[in-house]
C-alpha atoms as a PDB file:
ATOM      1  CA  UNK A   1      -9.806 -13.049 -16.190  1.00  0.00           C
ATOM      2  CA  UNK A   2     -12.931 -11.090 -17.268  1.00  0.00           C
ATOM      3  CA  UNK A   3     -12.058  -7.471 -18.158  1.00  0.00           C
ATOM      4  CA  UNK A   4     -14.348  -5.808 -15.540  1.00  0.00           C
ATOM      5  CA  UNK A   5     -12.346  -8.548 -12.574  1.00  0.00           C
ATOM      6  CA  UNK A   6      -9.385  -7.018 -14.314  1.00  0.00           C
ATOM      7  CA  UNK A   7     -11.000  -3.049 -13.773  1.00  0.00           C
ATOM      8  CA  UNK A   8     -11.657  -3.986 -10.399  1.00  0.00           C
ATOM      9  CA  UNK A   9      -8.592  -5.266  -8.865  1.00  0.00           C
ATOM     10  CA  UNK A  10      -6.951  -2.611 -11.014  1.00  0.00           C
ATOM     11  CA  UNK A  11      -8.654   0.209  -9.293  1.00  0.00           C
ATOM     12  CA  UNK A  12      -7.972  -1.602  -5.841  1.00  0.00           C
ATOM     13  CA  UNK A  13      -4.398  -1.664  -6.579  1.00  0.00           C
ATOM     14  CA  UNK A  14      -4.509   1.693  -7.201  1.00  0.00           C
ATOM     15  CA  UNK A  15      -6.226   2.422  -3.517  1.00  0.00           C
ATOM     16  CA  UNK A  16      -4.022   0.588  -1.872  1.00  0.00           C
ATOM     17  CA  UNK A  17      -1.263   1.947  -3.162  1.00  0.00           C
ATOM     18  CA  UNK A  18      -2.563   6.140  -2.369  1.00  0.00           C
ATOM     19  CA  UNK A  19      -3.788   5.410   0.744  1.00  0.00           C
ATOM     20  CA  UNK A  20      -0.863   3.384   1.699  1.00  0.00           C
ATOM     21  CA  UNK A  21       1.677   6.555   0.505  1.00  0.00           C
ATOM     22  CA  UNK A  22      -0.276   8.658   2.433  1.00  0.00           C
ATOM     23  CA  UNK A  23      -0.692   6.198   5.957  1.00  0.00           C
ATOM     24  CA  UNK A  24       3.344   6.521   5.088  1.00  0.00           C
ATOM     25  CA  UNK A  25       3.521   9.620   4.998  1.00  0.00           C
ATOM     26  CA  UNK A  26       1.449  10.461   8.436  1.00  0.00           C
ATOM     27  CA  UNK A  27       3.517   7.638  10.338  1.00  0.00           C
ATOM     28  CA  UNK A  28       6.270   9.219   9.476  1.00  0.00           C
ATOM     29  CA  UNK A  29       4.685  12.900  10.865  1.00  0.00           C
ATOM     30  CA  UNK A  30       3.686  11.045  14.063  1.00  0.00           C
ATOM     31  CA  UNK A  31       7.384   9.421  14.522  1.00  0.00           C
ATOM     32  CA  UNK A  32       8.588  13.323  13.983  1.00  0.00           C
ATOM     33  CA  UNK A  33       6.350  15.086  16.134  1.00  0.00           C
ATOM     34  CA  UNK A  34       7.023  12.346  18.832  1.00  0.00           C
ATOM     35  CA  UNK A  35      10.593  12.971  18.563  1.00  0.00           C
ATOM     36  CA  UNK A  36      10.612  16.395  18.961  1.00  0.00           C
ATOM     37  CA  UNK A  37       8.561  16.554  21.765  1.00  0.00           C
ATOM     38  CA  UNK A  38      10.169  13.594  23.326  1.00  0.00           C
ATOM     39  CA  UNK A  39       7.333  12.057  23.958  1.00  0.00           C
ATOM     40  CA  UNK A  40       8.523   8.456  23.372  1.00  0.00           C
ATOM     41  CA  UNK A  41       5.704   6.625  25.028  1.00  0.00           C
ATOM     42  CA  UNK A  42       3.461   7.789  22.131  1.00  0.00           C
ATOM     43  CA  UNK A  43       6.060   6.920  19.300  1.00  0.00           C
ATOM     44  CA  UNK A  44       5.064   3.350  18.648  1.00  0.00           C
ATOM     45  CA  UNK A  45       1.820   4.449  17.623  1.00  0.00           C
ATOM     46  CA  UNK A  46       3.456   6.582  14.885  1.00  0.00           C
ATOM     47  CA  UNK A  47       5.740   3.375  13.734  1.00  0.00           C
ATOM     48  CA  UNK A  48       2.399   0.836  13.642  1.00  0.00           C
ATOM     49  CA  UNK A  49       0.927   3.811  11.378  1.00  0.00           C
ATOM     50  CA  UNK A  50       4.324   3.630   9.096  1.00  0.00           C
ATOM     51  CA  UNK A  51       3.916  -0.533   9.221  1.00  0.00           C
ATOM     52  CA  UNK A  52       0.387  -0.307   8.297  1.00  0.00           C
ATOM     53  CA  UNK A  53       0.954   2.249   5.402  1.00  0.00           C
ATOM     54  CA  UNK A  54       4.124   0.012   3.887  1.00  0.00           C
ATOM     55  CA  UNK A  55       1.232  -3.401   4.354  1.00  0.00           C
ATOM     56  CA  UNK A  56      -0.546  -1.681   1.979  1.00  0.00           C
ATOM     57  CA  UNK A  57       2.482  -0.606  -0.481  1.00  0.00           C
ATOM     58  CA  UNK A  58       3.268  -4.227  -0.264  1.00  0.00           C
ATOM     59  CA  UNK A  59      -0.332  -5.402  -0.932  1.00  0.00           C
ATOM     60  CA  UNK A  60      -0.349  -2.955  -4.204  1.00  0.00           C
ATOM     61  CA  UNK A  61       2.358  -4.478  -5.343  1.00  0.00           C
ATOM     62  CA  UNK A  62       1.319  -7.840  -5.208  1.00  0.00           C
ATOM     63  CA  UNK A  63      -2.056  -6.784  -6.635  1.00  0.00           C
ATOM     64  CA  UNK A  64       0.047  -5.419  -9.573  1.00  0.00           C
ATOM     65  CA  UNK A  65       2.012  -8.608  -9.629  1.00  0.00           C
ATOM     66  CA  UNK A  66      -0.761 -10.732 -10.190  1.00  0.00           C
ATOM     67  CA  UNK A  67      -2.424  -8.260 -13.027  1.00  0.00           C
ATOM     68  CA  UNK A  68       0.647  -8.222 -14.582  1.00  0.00           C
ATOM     69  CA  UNK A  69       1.169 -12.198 -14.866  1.00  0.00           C
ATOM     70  CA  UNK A  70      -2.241 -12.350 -15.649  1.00  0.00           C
ATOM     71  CA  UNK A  71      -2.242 -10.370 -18.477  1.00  0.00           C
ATOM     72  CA  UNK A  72       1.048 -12.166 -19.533  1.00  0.00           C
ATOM     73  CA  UNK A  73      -0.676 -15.939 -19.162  1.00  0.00           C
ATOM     74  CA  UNK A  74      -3.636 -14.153 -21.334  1.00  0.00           C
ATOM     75  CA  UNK A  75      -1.568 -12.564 -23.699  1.00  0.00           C
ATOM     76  CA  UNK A  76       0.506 -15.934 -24.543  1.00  0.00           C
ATOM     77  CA  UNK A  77      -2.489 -18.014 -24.422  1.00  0.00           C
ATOM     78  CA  UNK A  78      -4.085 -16.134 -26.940  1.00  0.00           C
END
């Protein structure tokens, strides 16, 4: 992989990953708010904010995943 490719999905990861913590983070707000008011007609919108946050947590990960055995394959082949 060519090292800017490499910069690039590095620097994606690394997006994905902060903005994901912080969708987290506000789901979680929305779920807690919701609860105290008992307003639980509004509370799935707070728990499709917490699955969207984790999709990109997961979506990190994978871009780390495939960084990491790509530097591996490189690192062997060389």
């Amino acid at each position: 992989m060519k090292v800017e490719n490499v910069k690039t999905v590095e620097t994606l990861s690394l997006f994905c990953h902060v903005s994901g913590i912080i969708t987290v983070f506000l789901g979680i707000v929305v779920i807690l708010m919701d609860l105290v008011n008992n307003d639980f007609n509004h509370i799935q919108i707070g728990f499709f904010i917490l699955a969207v946050g984790y999709a990109f947590v997961k979506i990190s990960s994978q871009l780390s995943a495939v960084l990491r055995n790509e530097q591996d394959r490189m690192a062997g082949g060389a």
